[in-house]
N, C-alpha and C. Protein backbone atom coordinates (compact mmCIF):
# COMPACT_ATOMS: atom_id res chain seq x y z
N UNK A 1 112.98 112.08 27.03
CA UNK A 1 111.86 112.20 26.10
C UNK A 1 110.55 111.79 26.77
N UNK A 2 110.91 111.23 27.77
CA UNK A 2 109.72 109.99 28.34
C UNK A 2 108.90 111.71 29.50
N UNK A 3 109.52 112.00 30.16
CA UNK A 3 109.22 113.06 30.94
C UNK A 3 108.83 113.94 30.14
N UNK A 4 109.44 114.33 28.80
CA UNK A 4 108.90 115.62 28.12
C UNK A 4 107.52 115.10 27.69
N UNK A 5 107.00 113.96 27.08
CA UNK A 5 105.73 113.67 26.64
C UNK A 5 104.92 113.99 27.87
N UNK A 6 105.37 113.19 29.04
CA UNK A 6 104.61 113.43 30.60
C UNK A 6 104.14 114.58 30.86
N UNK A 7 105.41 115.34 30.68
CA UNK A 7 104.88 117.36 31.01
C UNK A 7 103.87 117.17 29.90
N UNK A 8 103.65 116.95 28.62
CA UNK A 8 103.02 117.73 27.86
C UNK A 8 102.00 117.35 27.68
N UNK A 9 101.53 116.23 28.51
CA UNK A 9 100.47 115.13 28.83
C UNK A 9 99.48 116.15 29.80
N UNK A 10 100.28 116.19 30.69
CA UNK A 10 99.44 117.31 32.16
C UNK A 10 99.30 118.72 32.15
N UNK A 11 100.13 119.13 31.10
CA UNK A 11 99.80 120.54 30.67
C UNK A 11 98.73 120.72 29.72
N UNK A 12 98.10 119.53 28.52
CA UNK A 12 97.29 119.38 28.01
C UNK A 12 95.95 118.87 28.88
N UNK A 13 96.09 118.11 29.99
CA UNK A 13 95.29 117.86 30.96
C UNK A 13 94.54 119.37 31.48
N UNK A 14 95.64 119.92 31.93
CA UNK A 14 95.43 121.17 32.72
C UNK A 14 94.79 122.24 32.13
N UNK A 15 95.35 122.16 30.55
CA UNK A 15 94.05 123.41 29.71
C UNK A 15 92.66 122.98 29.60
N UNK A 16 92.84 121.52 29.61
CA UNK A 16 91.54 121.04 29.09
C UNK A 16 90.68 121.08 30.32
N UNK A 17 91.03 121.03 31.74
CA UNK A 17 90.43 121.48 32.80
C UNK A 17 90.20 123.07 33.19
N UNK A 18 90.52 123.93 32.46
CA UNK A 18 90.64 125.19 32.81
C UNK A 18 89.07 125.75 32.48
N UNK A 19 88.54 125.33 31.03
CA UNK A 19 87.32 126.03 30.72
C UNK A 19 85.94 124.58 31.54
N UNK A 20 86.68 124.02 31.87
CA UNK A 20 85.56 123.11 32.69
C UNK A 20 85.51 123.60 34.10
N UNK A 21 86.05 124.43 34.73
CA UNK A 21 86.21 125.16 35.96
C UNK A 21 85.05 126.34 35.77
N UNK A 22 84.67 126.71 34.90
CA UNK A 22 83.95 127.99 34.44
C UNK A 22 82.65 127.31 33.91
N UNK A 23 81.83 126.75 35.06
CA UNK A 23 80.77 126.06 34.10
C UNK A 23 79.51 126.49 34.75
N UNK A 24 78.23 126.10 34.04
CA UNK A 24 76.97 126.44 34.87
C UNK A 24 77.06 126.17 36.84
N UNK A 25 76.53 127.06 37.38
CA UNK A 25 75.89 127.28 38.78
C UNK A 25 75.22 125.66 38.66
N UNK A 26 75.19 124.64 39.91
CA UNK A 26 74.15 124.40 39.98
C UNK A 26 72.72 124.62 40.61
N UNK A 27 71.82 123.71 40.10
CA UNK A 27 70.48 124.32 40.47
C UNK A 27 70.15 123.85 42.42
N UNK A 28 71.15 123.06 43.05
CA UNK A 28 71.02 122.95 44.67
C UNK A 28 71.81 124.18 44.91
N UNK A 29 73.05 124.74 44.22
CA UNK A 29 73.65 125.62 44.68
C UNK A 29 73.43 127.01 44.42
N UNK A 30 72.61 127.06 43.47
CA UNK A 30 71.27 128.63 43.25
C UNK A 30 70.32 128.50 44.13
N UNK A 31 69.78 127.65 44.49
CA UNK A 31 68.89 127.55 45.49
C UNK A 31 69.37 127.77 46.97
N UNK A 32 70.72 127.30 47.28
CA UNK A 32 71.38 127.69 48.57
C UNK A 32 71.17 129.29 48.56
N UNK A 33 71.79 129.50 47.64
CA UNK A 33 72.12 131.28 47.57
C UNK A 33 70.71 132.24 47.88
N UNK A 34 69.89 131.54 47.09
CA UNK A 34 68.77 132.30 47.17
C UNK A 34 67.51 132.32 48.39
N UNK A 35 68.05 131.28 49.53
CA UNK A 35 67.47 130.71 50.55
C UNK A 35 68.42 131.61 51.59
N UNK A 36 69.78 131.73 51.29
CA UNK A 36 70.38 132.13 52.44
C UNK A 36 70.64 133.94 52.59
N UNK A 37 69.78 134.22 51.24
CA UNK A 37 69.58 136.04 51.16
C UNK A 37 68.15 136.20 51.97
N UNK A 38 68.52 136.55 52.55
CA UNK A 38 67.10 136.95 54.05
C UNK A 38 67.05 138.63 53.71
N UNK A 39 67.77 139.42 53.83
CA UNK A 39 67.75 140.99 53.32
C UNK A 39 68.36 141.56 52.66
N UNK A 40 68.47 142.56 51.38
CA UNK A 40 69.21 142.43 50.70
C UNK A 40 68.93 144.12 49.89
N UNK A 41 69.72 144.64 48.96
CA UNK A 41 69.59 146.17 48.93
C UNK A 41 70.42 146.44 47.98
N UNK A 42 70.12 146.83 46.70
CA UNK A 42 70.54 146.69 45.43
C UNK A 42 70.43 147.96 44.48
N UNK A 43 71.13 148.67 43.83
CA UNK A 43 70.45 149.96 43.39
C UNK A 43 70.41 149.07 41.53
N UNK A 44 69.46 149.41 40.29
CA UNK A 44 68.83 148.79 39.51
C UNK A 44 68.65 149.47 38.71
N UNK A 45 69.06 149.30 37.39
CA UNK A 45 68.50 149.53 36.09
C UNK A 45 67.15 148.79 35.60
N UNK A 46 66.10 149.39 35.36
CA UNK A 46 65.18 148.74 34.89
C UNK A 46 65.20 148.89 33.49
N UNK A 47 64.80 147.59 32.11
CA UNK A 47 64.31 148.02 31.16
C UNK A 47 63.16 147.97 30.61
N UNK A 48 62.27 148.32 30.56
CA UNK A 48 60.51 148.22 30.12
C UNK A 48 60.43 147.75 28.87
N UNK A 49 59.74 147.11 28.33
CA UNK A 49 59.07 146.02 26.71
C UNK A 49 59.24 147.03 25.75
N UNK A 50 58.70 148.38 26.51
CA UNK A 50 58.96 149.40 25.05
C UNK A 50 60.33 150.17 25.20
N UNK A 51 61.21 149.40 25.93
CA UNK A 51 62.95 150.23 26.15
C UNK A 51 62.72 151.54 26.37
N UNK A 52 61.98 151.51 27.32
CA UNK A 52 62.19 152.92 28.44
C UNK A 52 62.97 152.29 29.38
N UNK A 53 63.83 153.18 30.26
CA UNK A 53 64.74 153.35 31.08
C UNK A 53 64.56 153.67 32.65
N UNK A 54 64.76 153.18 33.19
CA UNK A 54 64.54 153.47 34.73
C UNK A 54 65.39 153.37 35.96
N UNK A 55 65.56 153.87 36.60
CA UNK A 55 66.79 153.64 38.01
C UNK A 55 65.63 153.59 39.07
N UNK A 56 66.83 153.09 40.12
CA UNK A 56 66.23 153.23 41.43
C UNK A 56 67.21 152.26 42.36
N UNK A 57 66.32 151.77 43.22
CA UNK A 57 66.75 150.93 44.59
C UNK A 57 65.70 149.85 44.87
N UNK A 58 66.30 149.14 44.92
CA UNK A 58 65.82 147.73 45.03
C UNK A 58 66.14 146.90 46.75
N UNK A 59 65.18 146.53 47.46
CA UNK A 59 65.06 146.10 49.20
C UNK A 59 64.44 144.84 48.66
N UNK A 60 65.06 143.98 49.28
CA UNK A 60 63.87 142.43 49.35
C UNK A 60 64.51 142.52 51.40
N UNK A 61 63.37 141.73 51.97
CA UNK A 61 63.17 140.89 53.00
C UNK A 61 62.80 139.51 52.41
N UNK A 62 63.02 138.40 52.38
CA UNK A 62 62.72 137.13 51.83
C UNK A 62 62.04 136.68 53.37
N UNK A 63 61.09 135.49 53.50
CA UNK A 63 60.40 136.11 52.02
C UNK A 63 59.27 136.45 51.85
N UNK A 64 59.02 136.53 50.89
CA UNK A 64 58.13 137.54 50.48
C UNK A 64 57.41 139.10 49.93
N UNK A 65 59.10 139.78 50.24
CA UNK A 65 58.72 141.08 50.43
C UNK A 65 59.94 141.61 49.78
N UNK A 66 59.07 142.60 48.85
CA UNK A 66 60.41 143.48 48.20
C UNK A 66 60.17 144.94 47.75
N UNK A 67 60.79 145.87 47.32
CA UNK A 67 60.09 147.00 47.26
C UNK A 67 61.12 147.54 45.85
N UNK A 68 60.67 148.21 45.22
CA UNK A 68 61.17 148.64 43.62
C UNK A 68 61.28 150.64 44.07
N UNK A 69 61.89 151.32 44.35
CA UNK A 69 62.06 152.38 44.50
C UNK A 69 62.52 153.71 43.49
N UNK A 70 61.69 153.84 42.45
CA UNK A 70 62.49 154.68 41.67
C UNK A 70 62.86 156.23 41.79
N UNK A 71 63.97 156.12 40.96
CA UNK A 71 64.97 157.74 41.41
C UNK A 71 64.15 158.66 40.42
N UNK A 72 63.68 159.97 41.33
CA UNK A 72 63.03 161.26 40.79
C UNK A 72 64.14 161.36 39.28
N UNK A 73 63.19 161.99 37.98
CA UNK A 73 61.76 162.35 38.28
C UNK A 73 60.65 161.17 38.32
N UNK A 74 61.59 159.57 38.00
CA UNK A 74 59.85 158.96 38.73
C UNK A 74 59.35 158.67 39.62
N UNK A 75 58.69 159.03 40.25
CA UNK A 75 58.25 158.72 41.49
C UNK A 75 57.38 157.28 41.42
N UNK A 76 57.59 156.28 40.86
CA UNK A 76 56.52 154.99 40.58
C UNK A 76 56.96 154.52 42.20
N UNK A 77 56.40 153.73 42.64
CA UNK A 77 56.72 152.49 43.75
C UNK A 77 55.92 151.65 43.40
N UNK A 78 56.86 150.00 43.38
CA UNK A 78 56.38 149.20 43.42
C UNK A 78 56.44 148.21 44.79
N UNK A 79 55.63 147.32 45.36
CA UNK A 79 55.93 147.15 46.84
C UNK A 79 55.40 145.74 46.74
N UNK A 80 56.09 144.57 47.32
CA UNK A 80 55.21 143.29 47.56
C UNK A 80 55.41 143.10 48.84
N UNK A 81 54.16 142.40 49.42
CA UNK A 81 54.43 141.90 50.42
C UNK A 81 52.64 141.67 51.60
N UNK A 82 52.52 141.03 52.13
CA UNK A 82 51.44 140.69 52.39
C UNK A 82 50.75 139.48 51.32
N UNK A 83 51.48 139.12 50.41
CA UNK A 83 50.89 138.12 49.53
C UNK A 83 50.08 139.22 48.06
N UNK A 84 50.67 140.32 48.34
CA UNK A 84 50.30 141.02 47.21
C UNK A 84 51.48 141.81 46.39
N UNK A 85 51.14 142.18 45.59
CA UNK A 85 52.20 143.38 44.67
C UNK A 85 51.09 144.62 44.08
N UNK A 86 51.51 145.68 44.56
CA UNK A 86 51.03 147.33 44.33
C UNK A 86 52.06 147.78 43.71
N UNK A 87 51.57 148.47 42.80
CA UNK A 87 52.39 149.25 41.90
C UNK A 87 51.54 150.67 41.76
N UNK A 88 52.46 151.79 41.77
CA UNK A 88 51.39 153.11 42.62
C UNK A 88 52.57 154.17 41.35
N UNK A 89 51.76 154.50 40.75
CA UNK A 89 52.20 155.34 39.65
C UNK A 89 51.56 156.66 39.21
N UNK A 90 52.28 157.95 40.29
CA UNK A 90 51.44 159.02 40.74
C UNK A 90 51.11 159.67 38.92
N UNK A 91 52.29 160.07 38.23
CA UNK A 91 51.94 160.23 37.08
C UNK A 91 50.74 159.97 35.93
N UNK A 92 50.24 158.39 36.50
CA UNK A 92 49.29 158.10 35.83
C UNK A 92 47.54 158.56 35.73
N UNK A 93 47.44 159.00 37.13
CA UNK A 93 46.32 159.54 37.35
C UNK A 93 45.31 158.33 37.96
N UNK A 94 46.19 157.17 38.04
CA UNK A 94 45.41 156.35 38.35
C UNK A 94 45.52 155.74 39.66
N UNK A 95 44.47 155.06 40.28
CA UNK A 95 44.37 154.28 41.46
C UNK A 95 45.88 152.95 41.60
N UNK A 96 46.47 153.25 42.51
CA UNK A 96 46.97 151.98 42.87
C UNK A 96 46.52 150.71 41.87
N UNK A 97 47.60 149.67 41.73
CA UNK A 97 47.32 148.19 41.22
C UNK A 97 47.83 147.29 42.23
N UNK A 98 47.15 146.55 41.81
CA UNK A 98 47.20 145.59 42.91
C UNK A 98 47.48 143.93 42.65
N UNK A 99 48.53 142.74 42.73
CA UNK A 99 48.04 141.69 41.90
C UNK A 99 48.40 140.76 42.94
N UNK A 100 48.05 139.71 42.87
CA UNK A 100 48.49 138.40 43.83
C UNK A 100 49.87 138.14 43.87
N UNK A 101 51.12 138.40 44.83
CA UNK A 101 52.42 137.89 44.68
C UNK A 101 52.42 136.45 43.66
N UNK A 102 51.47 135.34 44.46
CA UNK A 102 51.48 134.07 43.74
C UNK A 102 51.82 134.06 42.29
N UNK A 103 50.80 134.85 41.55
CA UNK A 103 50.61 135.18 40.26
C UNK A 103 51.29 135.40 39.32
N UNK A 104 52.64 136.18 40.27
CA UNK A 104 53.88 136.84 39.03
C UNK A 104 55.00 135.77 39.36
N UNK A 105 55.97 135.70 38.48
CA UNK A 105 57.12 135.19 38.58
C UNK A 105 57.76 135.59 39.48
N UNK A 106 57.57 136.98 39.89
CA UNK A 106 58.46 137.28 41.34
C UNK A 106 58.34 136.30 42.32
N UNK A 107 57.54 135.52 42.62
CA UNK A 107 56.96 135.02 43.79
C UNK A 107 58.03 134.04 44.01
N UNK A 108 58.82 133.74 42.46
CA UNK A 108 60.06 132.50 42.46
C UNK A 108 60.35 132.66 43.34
N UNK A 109 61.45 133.97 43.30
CA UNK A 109 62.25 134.38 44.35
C UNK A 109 62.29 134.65 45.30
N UNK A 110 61.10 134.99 46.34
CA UNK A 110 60.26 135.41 47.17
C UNK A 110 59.85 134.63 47.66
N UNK A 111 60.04 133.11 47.67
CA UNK A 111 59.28 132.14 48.04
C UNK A 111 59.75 131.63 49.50
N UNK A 112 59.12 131.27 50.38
CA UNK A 112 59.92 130.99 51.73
C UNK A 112 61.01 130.19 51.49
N UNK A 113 61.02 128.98 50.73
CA UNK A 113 62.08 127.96 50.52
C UNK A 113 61.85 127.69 49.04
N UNK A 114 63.06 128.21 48.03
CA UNK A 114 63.40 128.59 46.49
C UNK A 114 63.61 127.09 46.18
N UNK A 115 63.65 126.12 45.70
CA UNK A 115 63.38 124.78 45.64
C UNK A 115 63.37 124.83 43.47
N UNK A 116 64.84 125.25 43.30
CA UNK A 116 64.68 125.19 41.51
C UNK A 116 64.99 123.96 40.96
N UNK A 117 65.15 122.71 41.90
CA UNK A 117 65.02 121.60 41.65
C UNK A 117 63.26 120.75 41.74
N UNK A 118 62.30 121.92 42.00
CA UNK A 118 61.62 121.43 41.63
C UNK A 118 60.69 120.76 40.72
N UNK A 119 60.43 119.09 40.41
CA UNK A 119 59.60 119.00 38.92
C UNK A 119 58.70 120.25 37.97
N UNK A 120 59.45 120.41 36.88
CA UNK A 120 59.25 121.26 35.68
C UNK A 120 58.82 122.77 36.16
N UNK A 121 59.81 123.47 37.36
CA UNK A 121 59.71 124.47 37.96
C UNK A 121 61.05 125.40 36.71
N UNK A 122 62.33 124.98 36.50
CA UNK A 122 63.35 125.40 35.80
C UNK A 122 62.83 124.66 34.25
N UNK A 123 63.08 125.56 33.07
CA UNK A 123 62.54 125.31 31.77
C UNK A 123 64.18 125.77 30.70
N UNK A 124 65.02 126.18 31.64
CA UNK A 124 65.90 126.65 30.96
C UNK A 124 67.47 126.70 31.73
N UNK A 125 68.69 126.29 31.83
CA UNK A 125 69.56 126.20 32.77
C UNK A 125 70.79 126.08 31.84
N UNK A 126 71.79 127.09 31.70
CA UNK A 126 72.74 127.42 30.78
C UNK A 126 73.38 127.97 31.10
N UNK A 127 75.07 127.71 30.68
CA UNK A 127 76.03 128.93 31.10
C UNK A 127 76.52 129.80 29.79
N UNK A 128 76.15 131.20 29.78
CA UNK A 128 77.12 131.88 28.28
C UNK A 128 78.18 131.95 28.23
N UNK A 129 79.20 131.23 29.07
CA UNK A 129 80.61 131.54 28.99
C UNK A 129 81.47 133.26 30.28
N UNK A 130 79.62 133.45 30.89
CA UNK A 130 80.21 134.25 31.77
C UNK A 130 79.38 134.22 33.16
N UNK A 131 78.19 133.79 33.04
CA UNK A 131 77.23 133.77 33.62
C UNK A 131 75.97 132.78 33.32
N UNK A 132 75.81 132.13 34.86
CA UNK A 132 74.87 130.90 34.56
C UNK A 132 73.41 131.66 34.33
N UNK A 133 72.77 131.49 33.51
CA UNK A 133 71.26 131.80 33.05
C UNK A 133 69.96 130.25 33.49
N UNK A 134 69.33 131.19 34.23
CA UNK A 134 68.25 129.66 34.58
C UNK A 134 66.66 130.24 34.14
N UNK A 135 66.23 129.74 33.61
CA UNK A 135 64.58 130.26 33.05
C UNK A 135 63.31 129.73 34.08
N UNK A 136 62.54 129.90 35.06
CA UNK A 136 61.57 128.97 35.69
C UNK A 136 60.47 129.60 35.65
N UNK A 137 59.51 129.01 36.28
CA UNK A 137 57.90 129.21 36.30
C UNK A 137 57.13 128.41 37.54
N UNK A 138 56.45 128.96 38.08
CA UNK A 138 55.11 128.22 38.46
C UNK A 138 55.13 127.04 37.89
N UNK A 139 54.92 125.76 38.22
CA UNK A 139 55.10 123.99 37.53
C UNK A 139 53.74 124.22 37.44
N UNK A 140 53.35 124.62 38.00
CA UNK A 140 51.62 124.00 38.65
C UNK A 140 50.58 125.19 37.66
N UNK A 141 51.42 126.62 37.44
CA UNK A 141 50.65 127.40 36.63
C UNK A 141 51.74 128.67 35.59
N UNK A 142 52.15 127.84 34.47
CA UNK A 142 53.08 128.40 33.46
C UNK A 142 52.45 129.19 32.91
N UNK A 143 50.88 129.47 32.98
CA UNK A 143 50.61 130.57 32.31
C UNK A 143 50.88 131.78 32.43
N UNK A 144 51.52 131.81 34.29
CA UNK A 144 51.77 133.01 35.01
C UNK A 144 52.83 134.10 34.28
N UNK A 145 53.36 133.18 33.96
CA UNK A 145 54.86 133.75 33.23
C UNK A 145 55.98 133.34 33.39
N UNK A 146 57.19 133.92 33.36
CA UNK A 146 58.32 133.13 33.98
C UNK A 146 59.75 133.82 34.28
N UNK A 147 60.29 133.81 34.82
CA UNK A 147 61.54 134.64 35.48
C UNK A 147 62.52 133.90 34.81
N UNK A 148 63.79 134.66 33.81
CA UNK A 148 64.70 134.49 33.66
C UNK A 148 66.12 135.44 34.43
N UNK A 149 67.02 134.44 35.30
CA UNK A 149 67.84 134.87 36.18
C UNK A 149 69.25 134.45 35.64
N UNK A 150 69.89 135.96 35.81
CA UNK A 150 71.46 135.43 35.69
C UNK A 150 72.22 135.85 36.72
N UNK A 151 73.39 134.59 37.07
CA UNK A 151 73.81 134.87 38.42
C UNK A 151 75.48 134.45 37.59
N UNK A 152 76.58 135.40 38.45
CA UNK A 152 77.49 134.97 38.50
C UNK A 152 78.28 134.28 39.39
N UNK A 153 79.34 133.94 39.36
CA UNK A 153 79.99 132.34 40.15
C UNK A 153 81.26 132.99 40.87
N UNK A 154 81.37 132.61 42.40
CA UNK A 154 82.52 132.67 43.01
C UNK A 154 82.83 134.52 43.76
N UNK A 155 82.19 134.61 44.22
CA UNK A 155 80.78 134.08 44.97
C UNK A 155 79.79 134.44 43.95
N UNK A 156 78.75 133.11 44.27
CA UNK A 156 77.31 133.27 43.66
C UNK A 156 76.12 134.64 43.92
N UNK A 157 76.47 135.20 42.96
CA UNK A 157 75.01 136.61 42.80
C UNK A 157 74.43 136.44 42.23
N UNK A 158 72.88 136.94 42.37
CA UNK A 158 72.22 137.53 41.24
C UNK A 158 72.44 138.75 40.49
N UNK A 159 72.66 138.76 39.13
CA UNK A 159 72.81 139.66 38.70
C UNK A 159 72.16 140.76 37.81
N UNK A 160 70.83 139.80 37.46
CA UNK A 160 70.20 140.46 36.48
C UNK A 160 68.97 139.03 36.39
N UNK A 161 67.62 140.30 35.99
CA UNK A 161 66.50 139.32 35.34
C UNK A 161 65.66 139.62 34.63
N UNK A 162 65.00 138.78 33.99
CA UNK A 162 64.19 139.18 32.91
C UNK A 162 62.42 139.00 33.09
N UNK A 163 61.68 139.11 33.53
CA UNK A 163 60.16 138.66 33.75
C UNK A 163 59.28 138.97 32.60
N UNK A 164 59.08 137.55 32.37
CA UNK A 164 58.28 137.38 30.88
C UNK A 164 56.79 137.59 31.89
N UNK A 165 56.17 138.43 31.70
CA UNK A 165 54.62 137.79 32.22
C UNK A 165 53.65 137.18 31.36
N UNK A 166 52.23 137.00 31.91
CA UNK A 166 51.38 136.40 31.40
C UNK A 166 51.15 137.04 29.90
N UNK A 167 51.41 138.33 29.59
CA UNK A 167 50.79 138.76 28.55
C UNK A 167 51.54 139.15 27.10
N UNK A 168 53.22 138.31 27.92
CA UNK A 168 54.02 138.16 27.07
C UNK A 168 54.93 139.21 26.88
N UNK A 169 54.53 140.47 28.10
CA UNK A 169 55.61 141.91 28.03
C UNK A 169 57.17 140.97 28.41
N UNK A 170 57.66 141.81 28.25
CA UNK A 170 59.49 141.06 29.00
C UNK A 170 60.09 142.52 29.92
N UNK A 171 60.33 142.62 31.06
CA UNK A 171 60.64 143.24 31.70
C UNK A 171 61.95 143.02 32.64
N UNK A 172 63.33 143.76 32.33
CA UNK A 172 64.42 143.74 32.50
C UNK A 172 65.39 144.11 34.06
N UNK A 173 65.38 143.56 34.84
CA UNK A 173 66.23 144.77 35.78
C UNK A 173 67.18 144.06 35.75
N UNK A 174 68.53 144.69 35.61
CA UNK A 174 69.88 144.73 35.83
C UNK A 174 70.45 145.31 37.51
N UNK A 175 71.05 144.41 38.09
CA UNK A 175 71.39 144.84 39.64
C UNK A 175 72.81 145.58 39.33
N UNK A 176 73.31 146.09 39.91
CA UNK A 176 74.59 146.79 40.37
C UNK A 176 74.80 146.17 41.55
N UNK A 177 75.79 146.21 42.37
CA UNK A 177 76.33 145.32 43.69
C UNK A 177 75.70 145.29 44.67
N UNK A 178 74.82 144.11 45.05
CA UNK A 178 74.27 143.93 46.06
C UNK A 178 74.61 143.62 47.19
N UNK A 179 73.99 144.39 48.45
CA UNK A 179 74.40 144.31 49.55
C UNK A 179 73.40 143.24 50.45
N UNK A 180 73.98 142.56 51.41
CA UNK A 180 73.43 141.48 51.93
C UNK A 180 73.46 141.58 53.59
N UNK A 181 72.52 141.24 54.30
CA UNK A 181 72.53 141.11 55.68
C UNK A 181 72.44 142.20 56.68
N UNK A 182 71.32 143.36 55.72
CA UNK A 182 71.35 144.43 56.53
C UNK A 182 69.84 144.40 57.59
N UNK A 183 70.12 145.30 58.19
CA UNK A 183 68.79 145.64 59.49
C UNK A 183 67.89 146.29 58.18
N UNK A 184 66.73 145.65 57.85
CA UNK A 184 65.74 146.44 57.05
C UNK A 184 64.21 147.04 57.82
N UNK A 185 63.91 148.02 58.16
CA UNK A 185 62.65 148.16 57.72
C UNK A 185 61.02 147.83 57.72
N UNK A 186 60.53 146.85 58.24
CA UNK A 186 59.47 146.28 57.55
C UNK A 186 58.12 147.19 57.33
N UNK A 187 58.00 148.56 57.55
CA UNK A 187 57.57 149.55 57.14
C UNK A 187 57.39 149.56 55.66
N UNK A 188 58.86 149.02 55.11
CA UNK A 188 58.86 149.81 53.49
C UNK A 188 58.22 148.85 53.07
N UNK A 189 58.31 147.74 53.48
CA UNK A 189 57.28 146.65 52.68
C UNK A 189 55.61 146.34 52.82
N UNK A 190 55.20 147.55 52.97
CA UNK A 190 54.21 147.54 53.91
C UNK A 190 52.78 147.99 52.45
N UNK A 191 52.21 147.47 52.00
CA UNK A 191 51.33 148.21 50.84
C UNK A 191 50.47 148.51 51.09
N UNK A 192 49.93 148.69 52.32
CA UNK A 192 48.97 149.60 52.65
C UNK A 192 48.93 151.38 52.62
N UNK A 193 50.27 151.41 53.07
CA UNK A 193 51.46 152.45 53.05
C UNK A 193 51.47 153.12 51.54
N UNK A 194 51.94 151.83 50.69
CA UNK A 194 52.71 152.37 49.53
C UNK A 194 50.85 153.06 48.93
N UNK A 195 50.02 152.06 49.34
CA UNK A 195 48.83 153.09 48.39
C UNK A 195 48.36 153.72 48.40
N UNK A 196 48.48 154.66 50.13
CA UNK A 196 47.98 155.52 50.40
C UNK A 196 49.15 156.99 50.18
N UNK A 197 50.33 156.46 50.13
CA UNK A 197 51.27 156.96 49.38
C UNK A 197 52.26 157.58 50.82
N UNK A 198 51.77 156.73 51.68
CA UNK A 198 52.84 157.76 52.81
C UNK A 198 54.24 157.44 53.47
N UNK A 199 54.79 156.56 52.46
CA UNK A 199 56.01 155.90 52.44
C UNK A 199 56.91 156.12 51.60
N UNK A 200 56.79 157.11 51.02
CA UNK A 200 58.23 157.66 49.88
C UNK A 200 58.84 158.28 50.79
């Protein structure tokens, strides 16, 4: 009897350790991940504030540099790098945009050394039961906006994010399987390129 309580002691041990195995990412070990992606190549669902729909291909060089590639018929490019972000949207009729990398929440990720342990940099850090969710910002300037990231565990990805900006739009991309550690390019990240348009 003494052994049967024992088993049923460590088998109750053992469930009760099972959903504690499945818990939030931490924030040194999101930061490893996101320090040790140097190049990286992702194809992307975008969703826009007014739920329009978008595909494409997604390139970062970290850091700093990333490029948003969408699949015909849109031809948009978006391109950071040089300490800027261009967004070149032939449809529109309009001139190139142009904004400070610093400025957007992208810059989180993009940053030479990702540091989400930094004072009041993370505003949000949660697991849904499938995927750790972390919310951050600029510490120094929250008005910028703020990047919400979900990554899954074992091995650690990014999988998806959300960019609240300054003006309160929310803008969605969803990754599909990202590839890591390839020979990239530094052409495509180039926005001088993307605005004169001779890089599609």
């Amino acid at each position: 009897m003494l052994k049967r309580r024992h088993f049923l002691a460590a088998a109750a041990a053992l469930c009760a350790a099972g959903p504690a195995a499945a818990e939030k990412i931490s924030l040194p070990a999101l930061s490893a991940y996101l320090n040790g992606v140097k190049t990286a190549r992702a194809p992307f669902t975008q969703v826009s504030d007014d739920g329009s729909l978008a595909t494409g291909t997604l390139y970062l060089m970290r850091p700093g540099r990333a490029r948003f590639e969408y699949d015909p018929p849109n031809d948009a490019l978006m391109v950071a790098g040089a300490g800027a972000v261009v967004i070149v949207d032939p449809k529109s009729n309009q001139p190139a945009e142009s904004y400070p990398l610093d400025r957007t929440p992208l810059s989180i990720i993009l940053a030479p050394r990702v540091d989400l342990g930094r004072a009041n940099m993370v505003v949000g850090h949660s697991y849904d039961g499938t995927a750790t969710i972390v919310t951050a910002q600029d510490p120094e300037n929250p008005d910028y906006g703020r990047i919400e990231m979900m990554f899954t565990d074992d091995p650690i990805e990014l999988r998806k994010w959300v960019i609240h900006d300054s003006s309160g739009m929310a803008t969605t991309v969803i990754l599909g399987g990202m590839e890591t550690g390839m020979s990239l390019s530094s052409g495509l990240f180039s926005t001088s390129r993307a605005r004169s348009g001779s890089n599609r």
